[in-house]
PDB file of N, CA and C in Angstrom:
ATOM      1  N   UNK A   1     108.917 129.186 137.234  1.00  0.00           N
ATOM      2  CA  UNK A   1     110.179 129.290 136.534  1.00  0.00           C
ATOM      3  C   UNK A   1     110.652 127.916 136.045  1.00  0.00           C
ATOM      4  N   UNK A   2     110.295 127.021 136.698  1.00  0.00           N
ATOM      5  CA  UNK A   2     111.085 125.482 136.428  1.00  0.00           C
ATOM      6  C   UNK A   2     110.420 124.689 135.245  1.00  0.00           C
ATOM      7  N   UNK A   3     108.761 125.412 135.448  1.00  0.00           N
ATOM      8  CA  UNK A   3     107.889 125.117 134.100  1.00  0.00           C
ATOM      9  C   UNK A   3     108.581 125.784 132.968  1.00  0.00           C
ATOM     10  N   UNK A   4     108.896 126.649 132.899  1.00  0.00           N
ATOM     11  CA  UNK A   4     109.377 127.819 131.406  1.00  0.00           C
ATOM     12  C   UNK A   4     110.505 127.066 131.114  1.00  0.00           C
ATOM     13  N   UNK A   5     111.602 126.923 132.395  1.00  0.00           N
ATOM     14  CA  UNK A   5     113.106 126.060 131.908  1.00  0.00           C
ATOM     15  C   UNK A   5     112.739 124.832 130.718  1.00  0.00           C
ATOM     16  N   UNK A   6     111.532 124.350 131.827  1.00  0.00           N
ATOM     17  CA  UNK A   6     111.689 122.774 131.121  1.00  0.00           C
ATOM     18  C   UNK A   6     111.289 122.835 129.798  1.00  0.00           C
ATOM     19  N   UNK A   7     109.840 123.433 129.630  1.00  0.00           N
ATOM     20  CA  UNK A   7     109.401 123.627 127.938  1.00  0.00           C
ATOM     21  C   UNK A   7     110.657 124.459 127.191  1.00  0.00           C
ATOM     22  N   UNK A   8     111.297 124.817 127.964  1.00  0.00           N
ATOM     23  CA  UNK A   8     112.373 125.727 126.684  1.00  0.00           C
ATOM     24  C   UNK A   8     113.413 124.476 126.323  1.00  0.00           C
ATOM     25  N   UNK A   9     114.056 124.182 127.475  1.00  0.00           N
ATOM     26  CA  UNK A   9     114.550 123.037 126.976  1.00  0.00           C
ATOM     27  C   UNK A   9     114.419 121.819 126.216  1.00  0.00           C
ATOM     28  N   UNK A  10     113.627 121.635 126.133  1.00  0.00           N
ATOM     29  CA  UNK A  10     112.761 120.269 125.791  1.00  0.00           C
ATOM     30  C   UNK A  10     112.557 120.262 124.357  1.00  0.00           C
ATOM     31  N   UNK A  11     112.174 121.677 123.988  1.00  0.00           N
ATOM     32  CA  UNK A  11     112.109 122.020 122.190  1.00  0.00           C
ATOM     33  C   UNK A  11     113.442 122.137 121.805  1.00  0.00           C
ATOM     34  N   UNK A  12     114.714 122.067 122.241  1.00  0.00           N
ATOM     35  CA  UNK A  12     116.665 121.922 121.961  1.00  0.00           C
ATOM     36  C   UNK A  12     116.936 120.884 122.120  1.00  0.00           C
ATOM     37  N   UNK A  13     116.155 119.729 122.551  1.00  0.00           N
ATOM     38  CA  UNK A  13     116.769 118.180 122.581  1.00  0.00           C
ATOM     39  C   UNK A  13     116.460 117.328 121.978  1.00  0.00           C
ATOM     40  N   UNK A  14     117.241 116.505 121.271  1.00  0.00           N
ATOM     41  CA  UNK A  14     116.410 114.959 120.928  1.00  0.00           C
ATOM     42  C   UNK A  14     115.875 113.624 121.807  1.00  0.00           C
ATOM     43  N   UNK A  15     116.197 113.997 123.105  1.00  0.00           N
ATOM     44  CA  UNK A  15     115.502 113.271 123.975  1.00  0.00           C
ATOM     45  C   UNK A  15     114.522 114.241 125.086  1.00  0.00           C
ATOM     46  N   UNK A  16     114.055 114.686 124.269  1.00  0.00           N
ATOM     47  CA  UNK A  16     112.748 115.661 125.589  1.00  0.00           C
ATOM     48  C   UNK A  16     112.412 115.240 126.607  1.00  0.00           C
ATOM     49  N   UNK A  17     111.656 113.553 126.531  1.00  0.00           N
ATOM     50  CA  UNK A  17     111.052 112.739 127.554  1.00  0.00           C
ATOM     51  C   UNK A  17     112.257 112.555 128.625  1.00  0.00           C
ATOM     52  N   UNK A  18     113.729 112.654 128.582  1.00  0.00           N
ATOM     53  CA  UNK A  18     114.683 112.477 129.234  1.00  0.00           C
ATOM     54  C   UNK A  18     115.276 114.065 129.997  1.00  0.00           C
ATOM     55  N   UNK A  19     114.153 114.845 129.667  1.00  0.00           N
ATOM     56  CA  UNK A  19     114.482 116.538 130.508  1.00  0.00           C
ATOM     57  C   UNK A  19     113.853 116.608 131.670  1.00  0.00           C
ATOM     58  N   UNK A  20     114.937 116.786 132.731  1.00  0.00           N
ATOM     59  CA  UNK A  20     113.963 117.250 134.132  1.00  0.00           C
ATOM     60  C   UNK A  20     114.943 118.368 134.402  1.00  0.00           C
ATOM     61  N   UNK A  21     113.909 119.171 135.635  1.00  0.00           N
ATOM     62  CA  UNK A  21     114.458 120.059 135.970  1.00  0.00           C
ATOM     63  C   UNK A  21     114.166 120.313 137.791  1.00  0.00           C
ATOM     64  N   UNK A  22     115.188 119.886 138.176  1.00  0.00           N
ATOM     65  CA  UNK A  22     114.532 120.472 139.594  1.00  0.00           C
ATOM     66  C   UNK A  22     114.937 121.607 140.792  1.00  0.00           C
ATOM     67  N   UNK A  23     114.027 122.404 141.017  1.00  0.00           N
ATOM     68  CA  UNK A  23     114.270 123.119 141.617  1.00  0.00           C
ATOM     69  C   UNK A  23     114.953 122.760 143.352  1.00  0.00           C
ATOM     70  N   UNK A  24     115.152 123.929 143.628  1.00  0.00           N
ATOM     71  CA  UNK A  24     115.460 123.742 145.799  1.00  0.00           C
ATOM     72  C   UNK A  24     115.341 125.454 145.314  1.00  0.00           C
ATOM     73  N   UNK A  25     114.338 126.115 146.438  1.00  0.00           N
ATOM     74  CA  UNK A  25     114.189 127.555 146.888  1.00  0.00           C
ATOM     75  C   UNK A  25     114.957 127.440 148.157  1.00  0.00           C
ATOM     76  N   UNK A  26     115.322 128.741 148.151  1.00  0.00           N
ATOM     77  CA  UNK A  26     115.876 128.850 149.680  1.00  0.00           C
ATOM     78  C   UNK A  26     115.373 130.161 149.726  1.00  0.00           C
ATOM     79  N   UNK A  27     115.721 130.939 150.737  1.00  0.00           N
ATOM     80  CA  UNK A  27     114.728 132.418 151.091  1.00  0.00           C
ATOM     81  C   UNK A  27     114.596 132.889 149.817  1.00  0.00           C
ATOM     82  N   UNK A  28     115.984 133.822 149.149  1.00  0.00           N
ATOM     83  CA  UNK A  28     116.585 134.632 148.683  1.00  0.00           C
ATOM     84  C   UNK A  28     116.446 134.430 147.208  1.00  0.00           C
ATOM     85  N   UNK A  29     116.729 133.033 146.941  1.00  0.00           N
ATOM     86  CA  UNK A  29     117.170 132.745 145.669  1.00  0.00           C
ATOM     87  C   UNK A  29     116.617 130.805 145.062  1.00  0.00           C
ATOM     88  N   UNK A  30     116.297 130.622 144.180  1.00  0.00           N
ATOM     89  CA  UNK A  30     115.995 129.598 143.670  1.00  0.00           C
ATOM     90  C   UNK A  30     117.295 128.854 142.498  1.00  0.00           C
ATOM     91  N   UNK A  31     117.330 127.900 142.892  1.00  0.00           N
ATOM     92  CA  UNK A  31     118.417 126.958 142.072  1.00  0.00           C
ATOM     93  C   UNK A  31     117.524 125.900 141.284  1.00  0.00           C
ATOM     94  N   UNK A  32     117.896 125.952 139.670  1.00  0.00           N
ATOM     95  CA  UNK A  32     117.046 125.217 139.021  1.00  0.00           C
ATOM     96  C   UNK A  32     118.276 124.104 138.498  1.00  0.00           C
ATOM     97  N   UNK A  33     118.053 123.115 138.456  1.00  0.00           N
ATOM     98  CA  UNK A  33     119.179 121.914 137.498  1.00  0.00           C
ATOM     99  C   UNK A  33     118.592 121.431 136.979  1.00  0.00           C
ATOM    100  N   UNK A  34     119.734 121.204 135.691  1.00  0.00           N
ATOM    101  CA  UNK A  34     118.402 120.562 134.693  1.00  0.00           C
ATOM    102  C   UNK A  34     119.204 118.901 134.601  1.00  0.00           C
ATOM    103  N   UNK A  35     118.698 117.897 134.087  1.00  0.00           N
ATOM    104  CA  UNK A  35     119.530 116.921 134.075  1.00  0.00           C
ATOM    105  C   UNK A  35     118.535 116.495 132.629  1.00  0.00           C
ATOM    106  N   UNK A  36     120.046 116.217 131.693  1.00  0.00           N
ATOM    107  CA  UNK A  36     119.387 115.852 130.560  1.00  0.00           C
ATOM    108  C   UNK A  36     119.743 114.871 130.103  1.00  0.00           C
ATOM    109  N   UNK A  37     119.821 114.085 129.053  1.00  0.00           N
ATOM    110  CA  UNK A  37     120.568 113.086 128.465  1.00  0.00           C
ATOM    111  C   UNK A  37     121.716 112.864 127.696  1.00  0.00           C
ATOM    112  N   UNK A  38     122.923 112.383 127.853  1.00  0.00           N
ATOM    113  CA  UNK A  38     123.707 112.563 127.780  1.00  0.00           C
ATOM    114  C   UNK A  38     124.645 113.201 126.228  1.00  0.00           C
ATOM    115  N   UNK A  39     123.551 112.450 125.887  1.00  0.00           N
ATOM    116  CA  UNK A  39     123.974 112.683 124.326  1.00  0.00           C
ATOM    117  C   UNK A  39     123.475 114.888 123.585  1.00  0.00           C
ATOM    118  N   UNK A  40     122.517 114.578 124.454  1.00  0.00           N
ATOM    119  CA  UNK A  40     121.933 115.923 124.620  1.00  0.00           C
ATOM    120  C   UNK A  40     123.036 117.007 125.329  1.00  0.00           C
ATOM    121  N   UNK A  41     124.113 117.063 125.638  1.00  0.00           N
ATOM    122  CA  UNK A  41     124.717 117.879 126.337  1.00  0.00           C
ATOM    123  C   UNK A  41     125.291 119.117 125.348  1.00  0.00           C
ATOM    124  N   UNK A  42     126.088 118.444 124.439  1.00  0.00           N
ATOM    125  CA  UNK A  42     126.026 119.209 123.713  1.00  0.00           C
ATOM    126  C   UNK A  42     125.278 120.749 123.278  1.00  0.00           C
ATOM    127  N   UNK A  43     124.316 119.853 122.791  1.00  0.00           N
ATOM    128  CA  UNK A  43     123.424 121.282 122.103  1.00  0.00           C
ATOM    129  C   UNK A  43     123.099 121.769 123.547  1.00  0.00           C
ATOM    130  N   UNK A  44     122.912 121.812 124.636  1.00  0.00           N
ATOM    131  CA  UNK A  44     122.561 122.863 125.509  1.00  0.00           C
ATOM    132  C   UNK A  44     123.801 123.643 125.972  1.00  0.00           C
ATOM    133  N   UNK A  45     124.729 123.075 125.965  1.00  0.00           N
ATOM    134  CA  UNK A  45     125.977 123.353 126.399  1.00  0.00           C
ATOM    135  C   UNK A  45     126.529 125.057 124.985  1.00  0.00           C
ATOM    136  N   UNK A  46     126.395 124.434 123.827  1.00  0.00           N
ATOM    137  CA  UNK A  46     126.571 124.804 122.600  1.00  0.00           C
ATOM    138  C   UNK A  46     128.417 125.534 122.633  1.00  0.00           C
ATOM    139  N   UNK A  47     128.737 125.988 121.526  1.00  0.00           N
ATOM    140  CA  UNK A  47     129.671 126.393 121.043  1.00  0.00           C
ATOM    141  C   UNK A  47     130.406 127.709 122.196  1.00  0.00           C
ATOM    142  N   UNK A  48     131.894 126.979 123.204  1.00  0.00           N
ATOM    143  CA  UNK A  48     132.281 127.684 123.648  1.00  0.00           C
ATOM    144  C   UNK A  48     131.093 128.026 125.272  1.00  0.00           C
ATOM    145  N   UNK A  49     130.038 127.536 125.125  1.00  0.00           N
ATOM    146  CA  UNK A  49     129.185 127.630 126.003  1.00  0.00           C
ATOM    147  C   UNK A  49     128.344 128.782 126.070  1.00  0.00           C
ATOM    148  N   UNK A  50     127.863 129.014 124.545  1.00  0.00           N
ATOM    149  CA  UNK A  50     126.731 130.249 124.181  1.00  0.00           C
ATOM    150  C   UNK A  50     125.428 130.077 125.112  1.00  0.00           C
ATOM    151  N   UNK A  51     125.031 128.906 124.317  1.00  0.00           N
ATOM    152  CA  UNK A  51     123.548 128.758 124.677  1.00  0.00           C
ATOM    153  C   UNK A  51     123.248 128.405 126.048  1.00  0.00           C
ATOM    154  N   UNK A  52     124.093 127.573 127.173  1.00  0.00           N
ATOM    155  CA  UNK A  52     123.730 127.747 128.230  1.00  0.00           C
ATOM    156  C   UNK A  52     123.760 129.056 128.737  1.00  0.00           C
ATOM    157  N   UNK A  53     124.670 129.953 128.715  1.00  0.00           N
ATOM    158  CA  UNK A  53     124.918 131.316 128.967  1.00  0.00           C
ATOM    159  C   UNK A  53     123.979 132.064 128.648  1.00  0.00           C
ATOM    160  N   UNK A  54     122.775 132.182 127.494  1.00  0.00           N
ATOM    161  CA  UNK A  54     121.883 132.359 126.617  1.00  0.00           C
ATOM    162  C   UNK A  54     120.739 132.065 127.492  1.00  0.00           C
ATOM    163  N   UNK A  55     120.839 130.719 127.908  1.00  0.00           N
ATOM    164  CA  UNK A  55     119.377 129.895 128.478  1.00  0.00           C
ATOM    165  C   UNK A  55     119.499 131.217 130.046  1.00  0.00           C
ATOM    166  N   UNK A  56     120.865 130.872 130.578  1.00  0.00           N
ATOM    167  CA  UNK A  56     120.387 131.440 132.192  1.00  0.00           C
ATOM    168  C   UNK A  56     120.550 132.685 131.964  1.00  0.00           C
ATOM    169  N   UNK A  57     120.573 133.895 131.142  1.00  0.00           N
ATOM    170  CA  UNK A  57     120.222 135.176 131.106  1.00  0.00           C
ATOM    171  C   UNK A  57     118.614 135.103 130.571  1.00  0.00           C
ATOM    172  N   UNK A  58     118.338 134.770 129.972  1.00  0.00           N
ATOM    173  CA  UNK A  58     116.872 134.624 129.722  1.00  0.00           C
ATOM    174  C   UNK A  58     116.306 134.339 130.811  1.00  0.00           C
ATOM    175  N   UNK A  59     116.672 133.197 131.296  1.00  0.00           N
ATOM    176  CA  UNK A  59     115.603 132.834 132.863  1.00  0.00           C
ATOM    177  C   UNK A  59     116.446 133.759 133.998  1.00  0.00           C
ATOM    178  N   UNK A  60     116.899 134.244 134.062  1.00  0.00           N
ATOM    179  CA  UNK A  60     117.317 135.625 134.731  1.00  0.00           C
ATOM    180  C   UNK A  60     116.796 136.818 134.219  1.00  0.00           C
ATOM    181  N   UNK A  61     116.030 137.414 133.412  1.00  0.00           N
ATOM    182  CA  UNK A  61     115.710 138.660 132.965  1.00  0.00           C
ATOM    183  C   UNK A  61     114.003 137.976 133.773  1.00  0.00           C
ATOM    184  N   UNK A  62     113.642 136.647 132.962  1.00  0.00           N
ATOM    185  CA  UNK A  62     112.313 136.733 133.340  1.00  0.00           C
ATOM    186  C   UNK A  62     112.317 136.461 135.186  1.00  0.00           C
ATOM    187  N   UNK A  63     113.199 136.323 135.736  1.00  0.00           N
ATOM    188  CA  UNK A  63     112.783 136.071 137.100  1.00  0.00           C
ATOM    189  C   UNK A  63     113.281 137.472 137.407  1.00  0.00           C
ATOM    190  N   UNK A  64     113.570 138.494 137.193  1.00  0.00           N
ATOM    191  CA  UNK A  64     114.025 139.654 137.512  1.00  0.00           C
ATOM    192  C   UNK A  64     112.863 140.274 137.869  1.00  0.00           C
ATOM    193  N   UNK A  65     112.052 139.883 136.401  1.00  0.00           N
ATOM    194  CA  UNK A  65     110.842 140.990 136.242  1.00  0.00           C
ATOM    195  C   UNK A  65     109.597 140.283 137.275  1.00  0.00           C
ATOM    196  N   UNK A  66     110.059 139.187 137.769  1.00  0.00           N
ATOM    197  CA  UNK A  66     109.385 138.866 139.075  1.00  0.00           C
ATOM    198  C   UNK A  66     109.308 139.088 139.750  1.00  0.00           C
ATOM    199  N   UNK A  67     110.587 139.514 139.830  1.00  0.00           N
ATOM    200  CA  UNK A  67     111.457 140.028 141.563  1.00  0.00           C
ATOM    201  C   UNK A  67     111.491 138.555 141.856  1.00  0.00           C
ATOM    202  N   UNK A  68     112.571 138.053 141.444  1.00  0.00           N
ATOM    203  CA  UNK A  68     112.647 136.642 142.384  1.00  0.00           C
ATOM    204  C   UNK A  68     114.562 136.449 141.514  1.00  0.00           C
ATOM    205  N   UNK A  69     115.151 136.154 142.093  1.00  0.00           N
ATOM    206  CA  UNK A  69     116.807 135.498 141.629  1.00  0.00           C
ATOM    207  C   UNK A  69     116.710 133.797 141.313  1.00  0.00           C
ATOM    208  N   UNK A  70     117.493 133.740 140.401  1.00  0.00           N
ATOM    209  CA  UNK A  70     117.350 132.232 140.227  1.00  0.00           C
ATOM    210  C   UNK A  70     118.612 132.040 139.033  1.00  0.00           C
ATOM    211  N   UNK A  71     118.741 130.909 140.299  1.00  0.00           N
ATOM    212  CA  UNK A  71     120.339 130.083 139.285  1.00  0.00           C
ATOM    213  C   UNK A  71     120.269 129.161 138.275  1.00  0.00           C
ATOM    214  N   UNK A  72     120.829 128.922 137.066  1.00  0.00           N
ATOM    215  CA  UNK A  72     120.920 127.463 136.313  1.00  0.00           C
ATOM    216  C   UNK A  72     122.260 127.149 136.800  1.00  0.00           C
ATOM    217  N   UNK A  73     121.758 125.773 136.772  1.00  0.00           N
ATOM    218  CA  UNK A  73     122.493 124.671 136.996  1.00  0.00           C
ATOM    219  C   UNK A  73     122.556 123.571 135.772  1.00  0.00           C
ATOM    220  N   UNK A  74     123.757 122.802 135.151  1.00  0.00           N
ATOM    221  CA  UNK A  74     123.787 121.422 134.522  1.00  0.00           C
ATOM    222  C   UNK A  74     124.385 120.209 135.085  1.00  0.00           C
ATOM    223  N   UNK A  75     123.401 119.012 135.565  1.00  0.00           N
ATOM    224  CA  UNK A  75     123.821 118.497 135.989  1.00  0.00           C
ATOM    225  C   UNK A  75     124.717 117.616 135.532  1.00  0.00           C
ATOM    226  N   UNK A  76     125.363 117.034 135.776  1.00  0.00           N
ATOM    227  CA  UNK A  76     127.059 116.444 135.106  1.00  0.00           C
ATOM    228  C   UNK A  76     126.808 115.135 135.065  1.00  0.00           C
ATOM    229  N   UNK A  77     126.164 114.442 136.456  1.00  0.00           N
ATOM    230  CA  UNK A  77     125.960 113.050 136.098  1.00  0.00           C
ATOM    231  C   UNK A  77     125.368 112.530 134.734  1.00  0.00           C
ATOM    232  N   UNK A  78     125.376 111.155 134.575  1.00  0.00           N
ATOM    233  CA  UNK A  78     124.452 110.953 133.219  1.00  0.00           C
ATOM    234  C   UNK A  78     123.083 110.392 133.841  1.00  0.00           C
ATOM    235  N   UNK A  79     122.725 110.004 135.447  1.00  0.00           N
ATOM    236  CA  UNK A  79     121.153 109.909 135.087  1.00  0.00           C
ATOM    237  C   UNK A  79     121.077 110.454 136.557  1.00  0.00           C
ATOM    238  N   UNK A  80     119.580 110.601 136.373  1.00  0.00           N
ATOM    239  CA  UNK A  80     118.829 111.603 137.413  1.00  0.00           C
ATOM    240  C   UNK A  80     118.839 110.846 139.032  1.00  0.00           C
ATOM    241  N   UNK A  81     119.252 111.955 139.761  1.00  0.00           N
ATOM    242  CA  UNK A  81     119.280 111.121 140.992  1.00  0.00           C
ATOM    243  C   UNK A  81     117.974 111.255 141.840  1.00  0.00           C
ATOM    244  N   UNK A  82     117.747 109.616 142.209  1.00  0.00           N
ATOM    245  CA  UNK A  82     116.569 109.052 142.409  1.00  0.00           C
ATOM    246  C   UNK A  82     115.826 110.455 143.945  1.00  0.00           C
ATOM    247  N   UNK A  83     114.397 110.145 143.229  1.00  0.00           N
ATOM    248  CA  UNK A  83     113.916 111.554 144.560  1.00  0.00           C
ATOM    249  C   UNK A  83     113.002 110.909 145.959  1.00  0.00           C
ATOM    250  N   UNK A  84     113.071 109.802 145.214  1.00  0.00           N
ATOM    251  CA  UNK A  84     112.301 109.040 146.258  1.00  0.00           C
ATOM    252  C   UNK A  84     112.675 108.864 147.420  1.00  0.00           C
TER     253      UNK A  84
END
């Protein structure tokens, strides 16, 4: 699922190389965040907040037909917090 997020996202931004996405599973349910660049918020965000709304029903229909639940998340900071 975090593979599909990221290539979907990545073709809506002008900074692609600046798209991550990371998951945390827990039993039940999977939480995906994406952290993008700042200038990029916008267009994922889009008008009134279509296209995020857009993005996580899409990756909700396809994790349905998995049988698996899974959340989007946007992360708010402007850079990725370190995983090391």
């Amino acid at each position: 699922m975090k593979d599909v997020l990221l290539a979907l996202v990545r073709t809506m931004v002008d900074h692609p190389d600046d798209v991550a996405v990371d998951a945390v599973e827990s039993e039940d349910r999977t939480m995906l965040t994406m952290h993008i660049h700042p200038e990029d918020m916008g267009k994922i965000i889009g008008k009134n907040g279509r296209i995020i709304r857009a993005i996580r029903d899409f990756m909700k229909i396809l994790a349905t037909k998995k049988g698996l639940y899974v959340d989007i998340a946007l992360a708010e900071e402007e850079t990725r917090p370190d995983t090391a």
